[in-house]
C-alpha atoms as a PDB file:
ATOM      1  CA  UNK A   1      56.363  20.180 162.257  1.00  0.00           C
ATOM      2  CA  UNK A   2      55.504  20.944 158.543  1.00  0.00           C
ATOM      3  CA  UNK A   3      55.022  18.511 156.198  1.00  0.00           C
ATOM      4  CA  UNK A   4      57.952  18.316 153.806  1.00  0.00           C
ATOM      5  CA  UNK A   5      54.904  19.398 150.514  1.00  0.00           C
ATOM      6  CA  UNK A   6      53.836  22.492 152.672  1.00  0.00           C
ATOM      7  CA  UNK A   7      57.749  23.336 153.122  1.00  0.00           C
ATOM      8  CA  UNK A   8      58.130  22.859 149.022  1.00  0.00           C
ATOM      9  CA  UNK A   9      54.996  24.653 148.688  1.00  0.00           C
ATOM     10  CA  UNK A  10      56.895  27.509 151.471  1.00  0.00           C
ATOM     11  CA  UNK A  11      59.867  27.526 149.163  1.00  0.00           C
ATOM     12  CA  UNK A  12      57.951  27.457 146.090  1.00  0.00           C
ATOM     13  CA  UNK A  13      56.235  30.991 147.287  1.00  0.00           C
ATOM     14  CA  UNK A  14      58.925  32.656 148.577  1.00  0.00           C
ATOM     15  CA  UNK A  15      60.867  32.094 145.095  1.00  0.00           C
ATOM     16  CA  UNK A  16      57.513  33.567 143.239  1.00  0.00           C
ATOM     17  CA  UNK A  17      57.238  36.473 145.311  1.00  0.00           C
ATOM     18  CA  UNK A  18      61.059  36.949 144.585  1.00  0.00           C
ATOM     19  CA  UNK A  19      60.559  36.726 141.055  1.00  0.00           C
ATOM     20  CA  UNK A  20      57.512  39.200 141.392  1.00  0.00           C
ATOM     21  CA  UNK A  21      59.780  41.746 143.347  1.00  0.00           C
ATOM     22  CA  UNK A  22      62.437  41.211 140.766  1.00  0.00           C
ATOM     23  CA  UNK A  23      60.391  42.334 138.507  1.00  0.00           C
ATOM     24  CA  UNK A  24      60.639  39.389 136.590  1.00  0.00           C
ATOM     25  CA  UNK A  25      56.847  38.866 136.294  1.00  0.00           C
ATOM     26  CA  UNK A  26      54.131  41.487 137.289  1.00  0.00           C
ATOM     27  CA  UNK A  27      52.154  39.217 138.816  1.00  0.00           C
ATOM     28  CA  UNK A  28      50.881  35.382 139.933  1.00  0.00           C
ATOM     29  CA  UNK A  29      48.354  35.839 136.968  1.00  0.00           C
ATOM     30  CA  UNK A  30      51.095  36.902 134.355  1.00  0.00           C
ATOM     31  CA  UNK A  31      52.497  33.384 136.324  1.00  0.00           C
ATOM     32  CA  UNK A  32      49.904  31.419 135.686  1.00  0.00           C
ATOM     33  CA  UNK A  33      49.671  32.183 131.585  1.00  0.00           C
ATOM     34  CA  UNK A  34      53.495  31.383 131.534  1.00  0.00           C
ATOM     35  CA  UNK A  35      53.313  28.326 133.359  1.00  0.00           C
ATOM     36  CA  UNK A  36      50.102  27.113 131.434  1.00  0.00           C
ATOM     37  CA  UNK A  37      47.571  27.199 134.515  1.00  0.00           C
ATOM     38  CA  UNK A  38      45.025  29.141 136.249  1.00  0.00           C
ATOM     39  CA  UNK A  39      45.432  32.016 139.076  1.00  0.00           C
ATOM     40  CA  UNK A  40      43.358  29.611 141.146  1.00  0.00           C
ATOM     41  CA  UNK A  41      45.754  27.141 141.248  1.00  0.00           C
ATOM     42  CA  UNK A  42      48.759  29.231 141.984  1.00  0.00           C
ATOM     43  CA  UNK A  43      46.271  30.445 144.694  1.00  0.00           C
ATOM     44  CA  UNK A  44      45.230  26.979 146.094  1.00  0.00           C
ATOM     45  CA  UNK A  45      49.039  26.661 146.172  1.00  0.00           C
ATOM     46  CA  UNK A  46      49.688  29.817 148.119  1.00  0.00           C
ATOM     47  CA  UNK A  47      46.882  28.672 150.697  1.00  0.00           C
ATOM     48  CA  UNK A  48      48.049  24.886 150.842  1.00  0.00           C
ATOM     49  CA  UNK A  49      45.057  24.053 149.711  1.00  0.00           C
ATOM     50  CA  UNK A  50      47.147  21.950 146.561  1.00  0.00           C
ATOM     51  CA  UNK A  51      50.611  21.116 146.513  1.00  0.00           C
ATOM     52  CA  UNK A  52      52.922  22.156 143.678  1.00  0.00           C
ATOM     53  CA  UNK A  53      52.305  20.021 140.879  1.00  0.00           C
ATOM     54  CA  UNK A  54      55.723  18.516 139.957  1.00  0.00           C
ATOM     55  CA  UNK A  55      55.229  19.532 136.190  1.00  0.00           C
ATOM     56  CA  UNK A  56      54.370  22.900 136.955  1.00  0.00           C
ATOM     57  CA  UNK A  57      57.543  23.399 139.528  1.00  0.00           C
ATOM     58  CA  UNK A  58      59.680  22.171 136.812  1.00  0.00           C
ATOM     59  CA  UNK A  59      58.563  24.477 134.403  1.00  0.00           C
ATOM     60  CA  UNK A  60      58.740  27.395 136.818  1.00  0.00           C
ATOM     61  CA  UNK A  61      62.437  26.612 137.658  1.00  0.00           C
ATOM     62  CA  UNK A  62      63.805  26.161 134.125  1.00  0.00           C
ATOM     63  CA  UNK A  63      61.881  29.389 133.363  1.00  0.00           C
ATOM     64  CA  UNK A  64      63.010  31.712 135.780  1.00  0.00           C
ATOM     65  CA  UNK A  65      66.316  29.790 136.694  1.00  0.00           C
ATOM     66  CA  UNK A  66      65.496  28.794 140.060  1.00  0.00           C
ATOM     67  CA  UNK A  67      66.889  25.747 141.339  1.00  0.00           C
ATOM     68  CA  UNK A  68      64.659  22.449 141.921  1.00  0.00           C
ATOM     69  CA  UNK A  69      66.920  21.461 144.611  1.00  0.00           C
ATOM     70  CA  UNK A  70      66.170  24.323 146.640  1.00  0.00           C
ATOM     71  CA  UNK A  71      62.605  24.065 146.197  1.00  0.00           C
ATOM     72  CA  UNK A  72      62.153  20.430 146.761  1.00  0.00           C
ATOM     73  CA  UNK A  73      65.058  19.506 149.142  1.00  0.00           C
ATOM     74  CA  UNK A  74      65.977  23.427 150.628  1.00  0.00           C
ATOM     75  CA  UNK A  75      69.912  22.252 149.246  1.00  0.00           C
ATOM     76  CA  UNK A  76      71.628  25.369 147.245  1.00  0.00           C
ATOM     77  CA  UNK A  77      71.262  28.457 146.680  1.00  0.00           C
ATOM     78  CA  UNK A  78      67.428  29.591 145.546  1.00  0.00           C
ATOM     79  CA  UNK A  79      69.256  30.797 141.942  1.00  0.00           C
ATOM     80  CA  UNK A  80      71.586  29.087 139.713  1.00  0.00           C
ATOM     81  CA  UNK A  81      73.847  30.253 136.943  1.00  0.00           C
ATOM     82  CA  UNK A  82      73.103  28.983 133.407  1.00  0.00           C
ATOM     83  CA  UNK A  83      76.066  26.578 133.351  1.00  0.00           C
ATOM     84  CA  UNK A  84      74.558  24.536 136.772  1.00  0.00           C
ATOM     85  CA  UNK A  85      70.685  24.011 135.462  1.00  0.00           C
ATOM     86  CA  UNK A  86      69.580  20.856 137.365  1.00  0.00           C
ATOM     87  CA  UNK A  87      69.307  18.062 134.485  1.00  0.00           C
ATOM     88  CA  UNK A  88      65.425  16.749 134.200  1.00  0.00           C
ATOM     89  CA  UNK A  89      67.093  13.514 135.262  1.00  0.00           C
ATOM     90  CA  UNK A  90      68.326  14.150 138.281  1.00  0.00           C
ATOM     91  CA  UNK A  91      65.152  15.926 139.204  1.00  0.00           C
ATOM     92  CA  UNK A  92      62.910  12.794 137.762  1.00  0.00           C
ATOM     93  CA  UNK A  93      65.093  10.672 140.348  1.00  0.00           C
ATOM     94  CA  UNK A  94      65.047  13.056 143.085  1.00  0.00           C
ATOM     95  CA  UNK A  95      61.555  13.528 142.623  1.00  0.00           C
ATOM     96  CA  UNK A  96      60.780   9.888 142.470  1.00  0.00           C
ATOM     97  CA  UNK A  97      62.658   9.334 146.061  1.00  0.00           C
ATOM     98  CA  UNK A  98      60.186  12.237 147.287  1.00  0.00           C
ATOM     99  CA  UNK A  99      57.364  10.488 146.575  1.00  0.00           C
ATOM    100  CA  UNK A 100      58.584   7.502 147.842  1.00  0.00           C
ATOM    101  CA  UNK A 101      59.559   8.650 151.229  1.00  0.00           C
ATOM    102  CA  UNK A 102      56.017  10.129 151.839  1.00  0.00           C
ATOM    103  CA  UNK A 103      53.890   7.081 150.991  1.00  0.00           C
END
């Protein structure tokens, strides 16, 4: 059974490589400047070598409208429609309640 961070890390992927063939962003480099970080950490993400820093998932779902709750908690669709953006609060709590469960 995977580890609920190399799921999120699973989910996290599959909505950059949707992003990539959406032509949203040419690459995980072009990524990485927009998300202020390096191509090695994207890659150490892609090879669950590092999990998705919280910050940087954040970012990358206000961004490209993708919704936290998927990511984290696989709950919703992957996209969500400008009027639904998950608040930062809810995803501060639900975040919190992650971290707490795996300790």
């Amino acid at each position: 059974m995977k580890s609920d961070y190399k799921k999120i890390n699973d989910r996290f992927i599959k909505a950059l490589n949707d992003c990539i063939t959406r032509k949203e962003i040419k690459n995980r480099v072009e990524l990485s400047k927009l998300l202020h970080t390096t191509p090695a950490t994207i890659t150490q993400i892609s090879k669950y070598a590092q999990n998705v820093p919280y910050l940087l998932l954040i970012e990358f779902c206000k961004r490209f409208n993708v919704s936290a709750n998927y990511i984290l908690f696989n709950e919703g669709p992957q996209r969500i429609s400008e009027s639904k953006k998950d608040t930062l609060e809810d995803l501060i709590s639900r975040v919190t309640e992650l971290e707490r469960k795996n300790k």
